[in-house]
C-alpha atoms as a PDB file:
ATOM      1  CA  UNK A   1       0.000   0.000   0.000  1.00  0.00           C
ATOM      2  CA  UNK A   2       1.639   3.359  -0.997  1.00  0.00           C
ATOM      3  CA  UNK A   3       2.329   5.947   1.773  1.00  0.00           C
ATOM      4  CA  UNK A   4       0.217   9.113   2.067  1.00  0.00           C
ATOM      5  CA  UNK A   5       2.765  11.322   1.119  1.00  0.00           C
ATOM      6  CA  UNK A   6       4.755   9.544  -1.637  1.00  0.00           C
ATOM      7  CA  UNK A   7       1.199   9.166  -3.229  1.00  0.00           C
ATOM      8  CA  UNK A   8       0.047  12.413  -3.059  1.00  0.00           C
ATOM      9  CA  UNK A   9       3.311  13.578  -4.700  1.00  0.00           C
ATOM     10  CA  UNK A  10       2.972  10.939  -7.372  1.00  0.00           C
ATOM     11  CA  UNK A  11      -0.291  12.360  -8.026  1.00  0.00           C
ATOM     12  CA  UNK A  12       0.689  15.652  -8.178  1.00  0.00           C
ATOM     13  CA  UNK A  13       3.245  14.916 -10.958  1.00  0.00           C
ATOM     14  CA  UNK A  14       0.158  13.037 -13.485  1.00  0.00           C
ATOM     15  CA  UNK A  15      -0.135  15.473 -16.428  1.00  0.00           C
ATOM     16  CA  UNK A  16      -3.275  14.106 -17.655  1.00  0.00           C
ATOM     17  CA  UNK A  17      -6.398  15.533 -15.682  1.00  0.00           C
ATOM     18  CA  UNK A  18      -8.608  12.291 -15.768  1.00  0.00           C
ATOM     19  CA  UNK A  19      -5.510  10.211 -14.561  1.00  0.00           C
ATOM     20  CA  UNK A  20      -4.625  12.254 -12.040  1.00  0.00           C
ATOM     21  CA  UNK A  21      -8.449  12.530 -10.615  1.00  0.00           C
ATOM     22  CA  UNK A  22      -8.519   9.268 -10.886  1.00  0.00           C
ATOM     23  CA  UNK A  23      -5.511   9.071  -8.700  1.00  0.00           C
ATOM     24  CA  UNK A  24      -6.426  11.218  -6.136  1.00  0.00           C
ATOM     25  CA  UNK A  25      -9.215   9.389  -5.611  1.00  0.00           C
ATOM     26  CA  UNK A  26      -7.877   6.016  -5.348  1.00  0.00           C
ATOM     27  CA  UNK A  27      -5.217   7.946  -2.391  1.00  0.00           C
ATOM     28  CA  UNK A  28      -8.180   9.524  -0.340  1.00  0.00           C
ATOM     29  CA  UNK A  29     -10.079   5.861  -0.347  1.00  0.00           C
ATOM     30  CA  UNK A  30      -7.045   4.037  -0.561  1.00  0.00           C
ATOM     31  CA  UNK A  31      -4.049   5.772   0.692  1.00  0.00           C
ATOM     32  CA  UNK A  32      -1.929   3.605   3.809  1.00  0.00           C
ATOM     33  CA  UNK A  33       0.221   5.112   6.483  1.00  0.00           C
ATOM     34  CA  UNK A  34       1.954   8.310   6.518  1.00  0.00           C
ATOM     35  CA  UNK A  35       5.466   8.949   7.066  1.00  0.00           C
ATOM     36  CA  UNK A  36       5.531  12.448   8.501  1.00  0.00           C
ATOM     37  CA  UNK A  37       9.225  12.557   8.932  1.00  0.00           C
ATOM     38  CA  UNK A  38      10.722  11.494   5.564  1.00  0.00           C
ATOM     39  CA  UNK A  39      11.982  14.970   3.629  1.00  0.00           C
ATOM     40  CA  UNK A  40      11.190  14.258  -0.077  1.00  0.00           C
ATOM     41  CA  UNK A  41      13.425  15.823  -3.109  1.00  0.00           C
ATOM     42  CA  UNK A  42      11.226  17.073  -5.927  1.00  0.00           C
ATOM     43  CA  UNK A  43      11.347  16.085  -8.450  1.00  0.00           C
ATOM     44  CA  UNK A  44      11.502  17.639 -12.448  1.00  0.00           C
ATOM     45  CA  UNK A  45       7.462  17.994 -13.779  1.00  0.00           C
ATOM     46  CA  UNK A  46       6.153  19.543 -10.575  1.00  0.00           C
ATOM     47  CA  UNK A  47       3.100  19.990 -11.094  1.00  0.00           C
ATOM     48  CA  UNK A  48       1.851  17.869 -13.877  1.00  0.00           C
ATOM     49  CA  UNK A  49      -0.302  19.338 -16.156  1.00  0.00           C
ATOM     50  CA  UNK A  50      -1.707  18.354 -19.779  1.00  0.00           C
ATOM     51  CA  UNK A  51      -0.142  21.007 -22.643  1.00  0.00           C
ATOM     52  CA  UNK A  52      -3.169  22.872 -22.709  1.00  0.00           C
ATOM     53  CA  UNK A  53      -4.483  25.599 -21.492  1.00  0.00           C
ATOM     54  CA  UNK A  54      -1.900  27.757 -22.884  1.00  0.00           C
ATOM     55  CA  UNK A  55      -0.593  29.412 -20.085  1.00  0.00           C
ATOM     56  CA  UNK A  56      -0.793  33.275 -19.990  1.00  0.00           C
ATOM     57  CA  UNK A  57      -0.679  36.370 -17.618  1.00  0.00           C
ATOM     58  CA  UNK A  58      -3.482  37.136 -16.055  1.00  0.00           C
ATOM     59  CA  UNK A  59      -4.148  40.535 -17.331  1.00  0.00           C
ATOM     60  CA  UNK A  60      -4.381  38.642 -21.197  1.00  0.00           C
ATOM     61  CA  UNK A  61      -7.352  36.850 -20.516  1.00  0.00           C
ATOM     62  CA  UNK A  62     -10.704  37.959 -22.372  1.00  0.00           C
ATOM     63  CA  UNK A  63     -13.480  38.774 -20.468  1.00  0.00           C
ATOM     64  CA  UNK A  64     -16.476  37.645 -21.865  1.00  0.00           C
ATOM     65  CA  UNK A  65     -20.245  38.327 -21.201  1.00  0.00           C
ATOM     66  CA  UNK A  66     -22.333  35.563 -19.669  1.00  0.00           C
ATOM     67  CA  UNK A  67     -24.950  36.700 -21.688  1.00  0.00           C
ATOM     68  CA  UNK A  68     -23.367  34.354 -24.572  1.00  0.00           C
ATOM     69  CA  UNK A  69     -22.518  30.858 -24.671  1.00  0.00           C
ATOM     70  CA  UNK A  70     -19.263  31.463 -25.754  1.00  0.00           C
ATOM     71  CA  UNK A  71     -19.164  33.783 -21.872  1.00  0.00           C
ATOM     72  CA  UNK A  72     -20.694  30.799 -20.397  1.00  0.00           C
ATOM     73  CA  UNK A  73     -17.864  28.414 -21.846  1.00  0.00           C
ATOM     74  CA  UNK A  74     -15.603  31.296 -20.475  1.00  0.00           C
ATOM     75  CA  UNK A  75     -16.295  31.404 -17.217  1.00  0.00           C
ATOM     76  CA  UNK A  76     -16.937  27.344 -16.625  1.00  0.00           C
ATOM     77  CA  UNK A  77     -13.409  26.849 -18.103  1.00  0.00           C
ATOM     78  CA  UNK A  78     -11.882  29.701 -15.719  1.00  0.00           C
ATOM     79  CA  UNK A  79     -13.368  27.651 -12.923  1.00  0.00           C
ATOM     80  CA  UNK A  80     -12.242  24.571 -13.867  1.00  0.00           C
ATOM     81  CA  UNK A  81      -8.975  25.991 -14.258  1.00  0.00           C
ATOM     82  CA  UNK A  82      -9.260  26.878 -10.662  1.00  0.00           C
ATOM     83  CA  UNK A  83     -10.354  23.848  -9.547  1.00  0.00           C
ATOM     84  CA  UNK A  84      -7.535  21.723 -11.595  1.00  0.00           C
ATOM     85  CA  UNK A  85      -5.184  24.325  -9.405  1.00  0.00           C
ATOM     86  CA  UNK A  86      -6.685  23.310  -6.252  1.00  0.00           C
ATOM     87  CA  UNK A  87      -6.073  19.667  -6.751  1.00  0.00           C
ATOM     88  CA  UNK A  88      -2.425  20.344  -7.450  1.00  0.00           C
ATOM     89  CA  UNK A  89      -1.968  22.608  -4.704  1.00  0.00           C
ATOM     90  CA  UNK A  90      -3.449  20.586  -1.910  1.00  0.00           C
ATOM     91  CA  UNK A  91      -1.667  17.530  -3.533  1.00  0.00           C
ATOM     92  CA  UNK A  92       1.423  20.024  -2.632  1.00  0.00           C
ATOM     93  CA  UNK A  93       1.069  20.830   0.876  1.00  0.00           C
ATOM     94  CA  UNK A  94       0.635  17.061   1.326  1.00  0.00           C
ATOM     95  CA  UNK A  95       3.788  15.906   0.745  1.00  0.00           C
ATOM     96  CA  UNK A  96       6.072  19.009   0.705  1.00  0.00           C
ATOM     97  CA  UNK A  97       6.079  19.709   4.529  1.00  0.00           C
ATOM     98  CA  UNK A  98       7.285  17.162   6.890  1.00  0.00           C
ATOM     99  CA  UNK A  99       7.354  16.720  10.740  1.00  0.00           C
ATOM    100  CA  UNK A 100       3.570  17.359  11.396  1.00  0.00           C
ATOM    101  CA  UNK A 101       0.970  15.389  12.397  1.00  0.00           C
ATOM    102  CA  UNK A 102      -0.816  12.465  10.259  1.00  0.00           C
ATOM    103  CA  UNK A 103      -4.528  14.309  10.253  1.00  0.00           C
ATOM    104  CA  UNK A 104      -2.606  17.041   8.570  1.00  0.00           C
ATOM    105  CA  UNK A 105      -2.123  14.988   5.357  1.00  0.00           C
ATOM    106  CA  UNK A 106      -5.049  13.106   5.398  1.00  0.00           C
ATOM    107  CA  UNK A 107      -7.197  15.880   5.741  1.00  0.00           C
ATOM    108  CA  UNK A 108      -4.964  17.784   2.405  1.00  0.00           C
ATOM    109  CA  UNK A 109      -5.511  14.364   0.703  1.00  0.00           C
ATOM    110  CA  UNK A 110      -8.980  15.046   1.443  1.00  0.00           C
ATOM    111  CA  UNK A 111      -9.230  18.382   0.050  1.00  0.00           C
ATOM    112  CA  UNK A 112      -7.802  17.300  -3.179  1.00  0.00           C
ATOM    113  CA  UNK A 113     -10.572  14.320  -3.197  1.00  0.00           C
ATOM    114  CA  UNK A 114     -13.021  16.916  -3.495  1.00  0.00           C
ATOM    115  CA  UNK A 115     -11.114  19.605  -5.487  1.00  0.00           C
ATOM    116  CA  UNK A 116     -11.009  17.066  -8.076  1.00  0.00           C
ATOM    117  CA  UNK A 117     -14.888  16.526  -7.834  1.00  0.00           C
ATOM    118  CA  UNK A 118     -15.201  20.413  -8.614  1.00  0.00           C
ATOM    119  CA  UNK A 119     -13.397  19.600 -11.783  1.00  0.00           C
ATOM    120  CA  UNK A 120     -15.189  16.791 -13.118  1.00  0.00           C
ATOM    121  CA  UNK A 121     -18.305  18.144 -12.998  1.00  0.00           C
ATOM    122  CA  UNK A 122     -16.889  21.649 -14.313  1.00  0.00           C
ATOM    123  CA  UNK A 123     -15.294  19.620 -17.089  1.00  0.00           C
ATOM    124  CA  UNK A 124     -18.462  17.577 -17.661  1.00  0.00           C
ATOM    125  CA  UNK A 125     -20.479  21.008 -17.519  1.00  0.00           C
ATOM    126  CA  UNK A 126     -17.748  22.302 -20.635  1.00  0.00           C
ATOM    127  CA  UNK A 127     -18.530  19.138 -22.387  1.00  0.00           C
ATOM    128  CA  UNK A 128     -22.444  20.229 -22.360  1.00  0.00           C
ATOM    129  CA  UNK A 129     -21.363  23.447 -23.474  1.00  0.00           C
ATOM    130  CA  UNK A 130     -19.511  21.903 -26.191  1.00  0.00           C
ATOM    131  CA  UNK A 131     -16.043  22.722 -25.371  1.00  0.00           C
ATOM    132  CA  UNK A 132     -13.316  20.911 -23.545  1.00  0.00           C
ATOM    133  CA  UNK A 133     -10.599  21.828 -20.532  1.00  0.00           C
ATOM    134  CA  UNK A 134      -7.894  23.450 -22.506  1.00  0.00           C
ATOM    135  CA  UNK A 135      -9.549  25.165 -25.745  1.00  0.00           C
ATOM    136  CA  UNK A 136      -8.851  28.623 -23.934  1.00  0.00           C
ATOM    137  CA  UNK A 137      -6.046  29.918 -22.640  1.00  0.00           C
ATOM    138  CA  UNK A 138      -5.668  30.099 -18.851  1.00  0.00           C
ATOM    139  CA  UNK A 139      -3.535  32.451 -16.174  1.00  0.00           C
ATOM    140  CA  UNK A 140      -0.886  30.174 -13.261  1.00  0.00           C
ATOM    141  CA  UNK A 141      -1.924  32.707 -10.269  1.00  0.00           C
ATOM    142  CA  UNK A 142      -2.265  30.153  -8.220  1.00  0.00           C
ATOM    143  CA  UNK A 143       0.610  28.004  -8.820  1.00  0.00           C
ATOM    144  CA  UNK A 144       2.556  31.114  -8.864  1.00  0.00           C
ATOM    145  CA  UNK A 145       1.513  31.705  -5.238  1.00  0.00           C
ATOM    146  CA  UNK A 146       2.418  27.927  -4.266  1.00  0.00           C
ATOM    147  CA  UNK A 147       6.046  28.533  -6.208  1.00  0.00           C
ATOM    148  CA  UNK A 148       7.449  31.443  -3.887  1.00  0.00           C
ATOM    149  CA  UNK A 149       6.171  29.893  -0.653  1.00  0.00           C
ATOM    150  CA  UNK A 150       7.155  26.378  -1.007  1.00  0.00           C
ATOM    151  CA  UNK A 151       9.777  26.444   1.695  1.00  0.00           C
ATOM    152  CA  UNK A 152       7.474  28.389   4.269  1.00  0.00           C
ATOM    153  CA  UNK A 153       4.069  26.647   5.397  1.00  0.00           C
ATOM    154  CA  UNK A 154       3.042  29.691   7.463  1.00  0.00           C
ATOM    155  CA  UNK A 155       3.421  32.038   4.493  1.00  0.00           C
ATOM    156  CA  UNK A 156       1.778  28.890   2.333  1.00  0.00           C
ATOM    157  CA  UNK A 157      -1.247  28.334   4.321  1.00  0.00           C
ATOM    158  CA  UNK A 158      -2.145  32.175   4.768  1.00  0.00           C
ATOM    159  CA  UNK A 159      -1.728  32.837   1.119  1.00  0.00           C
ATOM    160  CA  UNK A 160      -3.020  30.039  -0.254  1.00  0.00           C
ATOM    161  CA  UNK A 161      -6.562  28.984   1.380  1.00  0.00           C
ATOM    162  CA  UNK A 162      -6.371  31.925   3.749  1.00  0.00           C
ATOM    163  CA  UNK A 163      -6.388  34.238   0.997  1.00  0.00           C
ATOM    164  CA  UNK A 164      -6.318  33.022  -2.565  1.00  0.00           C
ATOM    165  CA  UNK A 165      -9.052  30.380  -1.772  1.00  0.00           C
ATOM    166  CA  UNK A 166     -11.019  32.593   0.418  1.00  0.00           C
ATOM    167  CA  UNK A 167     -11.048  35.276  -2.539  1.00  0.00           C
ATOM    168  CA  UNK A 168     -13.549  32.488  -4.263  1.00  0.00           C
ATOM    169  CA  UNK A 169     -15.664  32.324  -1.481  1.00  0.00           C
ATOM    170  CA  UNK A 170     -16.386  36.181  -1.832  1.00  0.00           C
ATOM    171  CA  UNK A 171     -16.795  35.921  -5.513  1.00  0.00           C
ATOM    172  CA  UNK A 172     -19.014  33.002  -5.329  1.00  0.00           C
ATOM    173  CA  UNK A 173     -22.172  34.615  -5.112  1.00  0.00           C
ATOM    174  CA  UNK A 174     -21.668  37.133  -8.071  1.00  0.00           C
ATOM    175  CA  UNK A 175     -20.122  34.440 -10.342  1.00  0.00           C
ATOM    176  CA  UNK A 176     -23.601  32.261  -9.252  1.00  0.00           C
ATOM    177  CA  UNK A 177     -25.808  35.348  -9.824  1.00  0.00           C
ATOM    178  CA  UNK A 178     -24.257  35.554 -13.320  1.00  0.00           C
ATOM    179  CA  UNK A 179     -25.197  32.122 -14.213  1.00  0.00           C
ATOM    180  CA  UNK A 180     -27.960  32.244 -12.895  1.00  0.00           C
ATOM    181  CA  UNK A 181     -29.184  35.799 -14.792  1.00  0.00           C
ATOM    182  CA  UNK A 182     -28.331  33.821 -18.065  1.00  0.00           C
ATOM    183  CA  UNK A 183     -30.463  31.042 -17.183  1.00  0.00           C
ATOM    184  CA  UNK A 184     -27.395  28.442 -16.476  1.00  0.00           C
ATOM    185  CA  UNK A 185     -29.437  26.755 -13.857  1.00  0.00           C
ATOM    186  CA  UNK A 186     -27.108  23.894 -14.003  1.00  0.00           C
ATOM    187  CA  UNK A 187     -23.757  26.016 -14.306  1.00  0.00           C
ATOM    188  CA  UNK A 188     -25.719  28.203 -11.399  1.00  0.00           C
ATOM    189  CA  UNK A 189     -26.039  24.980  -9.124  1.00  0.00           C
ATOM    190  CA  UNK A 190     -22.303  23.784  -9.680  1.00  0.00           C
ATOM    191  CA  UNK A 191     -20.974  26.715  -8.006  1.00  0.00           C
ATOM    192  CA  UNK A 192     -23.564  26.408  -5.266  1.00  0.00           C
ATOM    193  CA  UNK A 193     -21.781  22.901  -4.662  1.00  0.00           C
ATOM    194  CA  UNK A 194     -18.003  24.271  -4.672  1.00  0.00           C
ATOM    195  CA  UNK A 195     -19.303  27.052  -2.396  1.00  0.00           C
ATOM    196  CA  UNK A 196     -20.380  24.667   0.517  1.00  0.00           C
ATOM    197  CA  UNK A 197     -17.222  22.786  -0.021  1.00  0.00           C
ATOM    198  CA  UNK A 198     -14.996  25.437  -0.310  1.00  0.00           C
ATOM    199  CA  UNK A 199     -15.705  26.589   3.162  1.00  0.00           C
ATOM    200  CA  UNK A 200     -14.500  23.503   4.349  1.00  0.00           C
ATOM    201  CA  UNK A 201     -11.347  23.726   2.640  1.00  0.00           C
ATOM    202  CA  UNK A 202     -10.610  27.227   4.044  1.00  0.00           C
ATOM    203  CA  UNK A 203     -11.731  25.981   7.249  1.00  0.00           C
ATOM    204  CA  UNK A 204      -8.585  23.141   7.074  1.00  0.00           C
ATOM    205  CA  UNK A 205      -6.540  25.805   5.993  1.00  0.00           C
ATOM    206  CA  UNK A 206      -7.530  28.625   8.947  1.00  0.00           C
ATOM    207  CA  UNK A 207      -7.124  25.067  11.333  1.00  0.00           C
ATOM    208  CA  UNK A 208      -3.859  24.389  10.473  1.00  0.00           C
ATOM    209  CA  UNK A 209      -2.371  27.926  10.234  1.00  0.00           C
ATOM    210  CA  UNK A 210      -3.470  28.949  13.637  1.00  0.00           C
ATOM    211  CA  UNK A 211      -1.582  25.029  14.622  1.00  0.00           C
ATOM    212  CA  UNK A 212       1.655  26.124  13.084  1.00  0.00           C
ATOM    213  CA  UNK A 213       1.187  29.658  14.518  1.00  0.00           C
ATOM    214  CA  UNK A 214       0.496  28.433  17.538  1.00  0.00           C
ATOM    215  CA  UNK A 215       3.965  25.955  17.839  1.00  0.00           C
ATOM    216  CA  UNK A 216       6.253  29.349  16.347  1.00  0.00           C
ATOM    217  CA  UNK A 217       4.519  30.910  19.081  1.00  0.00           C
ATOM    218  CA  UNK A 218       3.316  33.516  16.157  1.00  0.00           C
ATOM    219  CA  UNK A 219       0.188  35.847  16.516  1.00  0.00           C
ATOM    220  CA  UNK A 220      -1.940  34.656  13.228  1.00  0.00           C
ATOM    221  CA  UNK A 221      -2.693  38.208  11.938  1.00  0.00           C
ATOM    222  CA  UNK A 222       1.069  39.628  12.221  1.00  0.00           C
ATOM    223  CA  UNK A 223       1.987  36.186  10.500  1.00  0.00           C
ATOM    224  CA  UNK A 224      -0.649  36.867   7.819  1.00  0.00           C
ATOM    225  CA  UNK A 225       0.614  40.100   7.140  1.00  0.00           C
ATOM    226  CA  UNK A 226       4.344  38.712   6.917  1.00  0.00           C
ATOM    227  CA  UNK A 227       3.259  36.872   4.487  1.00  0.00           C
ATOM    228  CA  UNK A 228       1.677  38.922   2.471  1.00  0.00           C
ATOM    229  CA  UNK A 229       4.894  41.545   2.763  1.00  0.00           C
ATOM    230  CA  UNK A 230       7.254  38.718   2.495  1.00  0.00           C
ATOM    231  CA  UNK A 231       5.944  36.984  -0.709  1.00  0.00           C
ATOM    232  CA  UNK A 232       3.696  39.703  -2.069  1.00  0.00           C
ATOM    233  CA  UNK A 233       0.090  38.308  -1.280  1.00  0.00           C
ATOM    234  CA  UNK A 234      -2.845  39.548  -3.688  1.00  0.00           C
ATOM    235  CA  UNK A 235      -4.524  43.193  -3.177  1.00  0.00           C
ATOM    236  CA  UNK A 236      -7.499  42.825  -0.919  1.00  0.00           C
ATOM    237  CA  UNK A 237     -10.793  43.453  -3.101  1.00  0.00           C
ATOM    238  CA  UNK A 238     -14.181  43.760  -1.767  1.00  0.00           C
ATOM    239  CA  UNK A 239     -16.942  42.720  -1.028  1.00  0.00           C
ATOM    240  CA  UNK A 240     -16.129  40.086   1.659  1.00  0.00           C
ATOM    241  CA  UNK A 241     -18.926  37.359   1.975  1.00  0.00           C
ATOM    242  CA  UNK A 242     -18.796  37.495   5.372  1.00  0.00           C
ATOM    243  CA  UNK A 243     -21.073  34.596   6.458  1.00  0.00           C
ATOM    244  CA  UNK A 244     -18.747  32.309   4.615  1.00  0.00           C
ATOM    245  CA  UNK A 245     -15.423  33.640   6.105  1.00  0.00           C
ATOM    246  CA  UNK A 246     -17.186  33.062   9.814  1.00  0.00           C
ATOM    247  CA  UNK A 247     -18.230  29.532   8.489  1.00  0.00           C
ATOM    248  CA  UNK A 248     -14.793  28.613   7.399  1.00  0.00           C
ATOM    249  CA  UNK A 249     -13.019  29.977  10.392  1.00  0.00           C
ATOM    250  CA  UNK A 250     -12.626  33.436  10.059  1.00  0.00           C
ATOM    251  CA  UNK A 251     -12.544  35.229  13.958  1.00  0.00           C
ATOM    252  CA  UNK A 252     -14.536  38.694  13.973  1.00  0.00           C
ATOM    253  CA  UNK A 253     -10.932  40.335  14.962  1.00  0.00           C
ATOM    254  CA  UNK A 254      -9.275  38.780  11.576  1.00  0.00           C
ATOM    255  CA  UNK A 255     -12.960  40.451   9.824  1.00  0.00           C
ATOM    256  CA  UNK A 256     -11.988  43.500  11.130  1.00  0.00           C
ATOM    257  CA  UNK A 257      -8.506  43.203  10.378  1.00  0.00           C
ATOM    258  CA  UNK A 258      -9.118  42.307   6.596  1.00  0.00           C
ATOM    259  CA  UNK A 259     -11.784  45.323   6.255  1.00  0.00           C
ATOM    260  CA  UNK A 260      -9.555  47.870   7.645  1.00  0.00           C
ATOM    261  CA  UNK A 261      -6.253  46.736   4.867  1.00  0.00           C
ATOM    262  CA  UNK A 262      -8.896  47.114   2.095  1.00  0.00           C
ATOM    263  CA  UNK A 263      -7.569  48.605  -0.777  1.00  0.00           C
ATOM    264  CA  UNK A 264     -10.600  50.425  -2.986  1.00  0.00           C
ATOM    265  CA  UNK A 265     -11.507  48.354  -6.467  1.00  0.00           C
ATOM    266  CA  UNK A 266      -9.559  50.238  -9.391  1.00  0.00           C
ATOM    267  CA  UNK A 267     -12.282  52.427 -11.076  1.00  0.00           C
END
């Protein structure tokens, strides 16, 4: 039986996105013991990912009206694009930090079980839309994120799902209510699914940054801020969806915290 860890990084390395769903599932049902001490070397191909999307900045992505189908196809594929990020990076945090305790990769392992669920049915939802994962071209934010804080958990765990991952949780209702004004019913009721999910995964995240706070005898919301100084964390934007942020963990002093570094929208 493979070891938590070793799997998770084989997984993470599986270019093709139905093998390496496919593999992450067989590791959250199927995955044996975890070594929590062994420091891995990584290896080349890290993260595997098919040839397509073409990879661009972010700024060079069209923006699209939902109005159209070709908006609709838009915005699915920028989801799934998301969600095929959020496998990889919870794969990541799974095997790339030793010395903690076993829940700790079980419940990444976890994440990525249900990251890769968000894809499928994204991917099945392009497929009804008559396109396929990879016909538009796509921006590596995320990945970006994981590559600069991939020898610091603290910094990776507040900009990651304490940030990056949280931003989706405010932007979940408007990207619903655009489906939704189109009459996507179905593409509307996807995001409703990733929503209630998604505050779990934050919730993991907020867990096990306030843990590693906690044993560098750090205050969370000075480490947050380090973080984002350190490694150059996102601009805040509004509106924060609140009732989600509590859900996944959030304290009302972090709330307040967030609201008063707001930097206005750019006109």
């Amino acid at each position: 039986m493979l070891e938590l860890r070793a799997g998770a990084l084989e997984a993470l390395c599986i270019a093709d996105p139905s093998a390496k769903v496919a593999a992450v599932d067989a590791l959250a049902t199927d995955g044996g013991p975890v070594d929590a001490v062994r420091e891995f070397v990584e290896p080349p191909g890290v993260p595997g990912r098919p040839e397509r999307p073409t990879l661009v900045r972010p700024g060079a992505v069209a923006q699209r009206s939902v109005a159209t189908h070709e908006g609709r196809i838009a915005l699915v594929h920028a989801l799934a694009h998301i969600e095929f990020n959020a496998i990889n990076l919870a794969l990541d945090v799974a095997w790339r930090f030793a010395g903690l305790p076993d829940d700790f990769y079980r419940e990444w392992v976890d994440v990525a079980r249900e990251e890769s669920h968000h894809f499928s049915l994204l991917r099945a939802r392009l497929a009804e839309l008559g396109a396929n994962y990879g016909d538009l071209p796509a921006h590596d934010g995320l990945w970006e994120t994981a590559a600069k804080t991939r020898n610091d958990l603290v910094a990776r765990l507040a900009l990651v799902p304490r940030t990056l991952e949280a931003r989706g949780l405010d932007a979940s209702p408007a990207v619903r209510a655009k489906f939704a004004s189109a009459g996507d019913a179905r593409s509307a009721h996807i995001v409703d699914v990733i929503l209630k999910d998604e505050i779990g995964h934050v919730a993991t995240g907020n867990r096990w940054f306030k843990f590693v706070c906690a044993i560098a005898d750090l205050d969370p919301i000075e480490a947050q801020n380090a973080a984002v100084v350190k490694h150059g964390g996102p601009a805040l934007r509004g509106p924060f969806n609140v009732q989600a942020r509590r859900a996944a963990g959030f304290t009302d002093e972090e709330l307040q915290a967030l609201s008063a570094a707001l930097k206005p929208s750019t006109p």
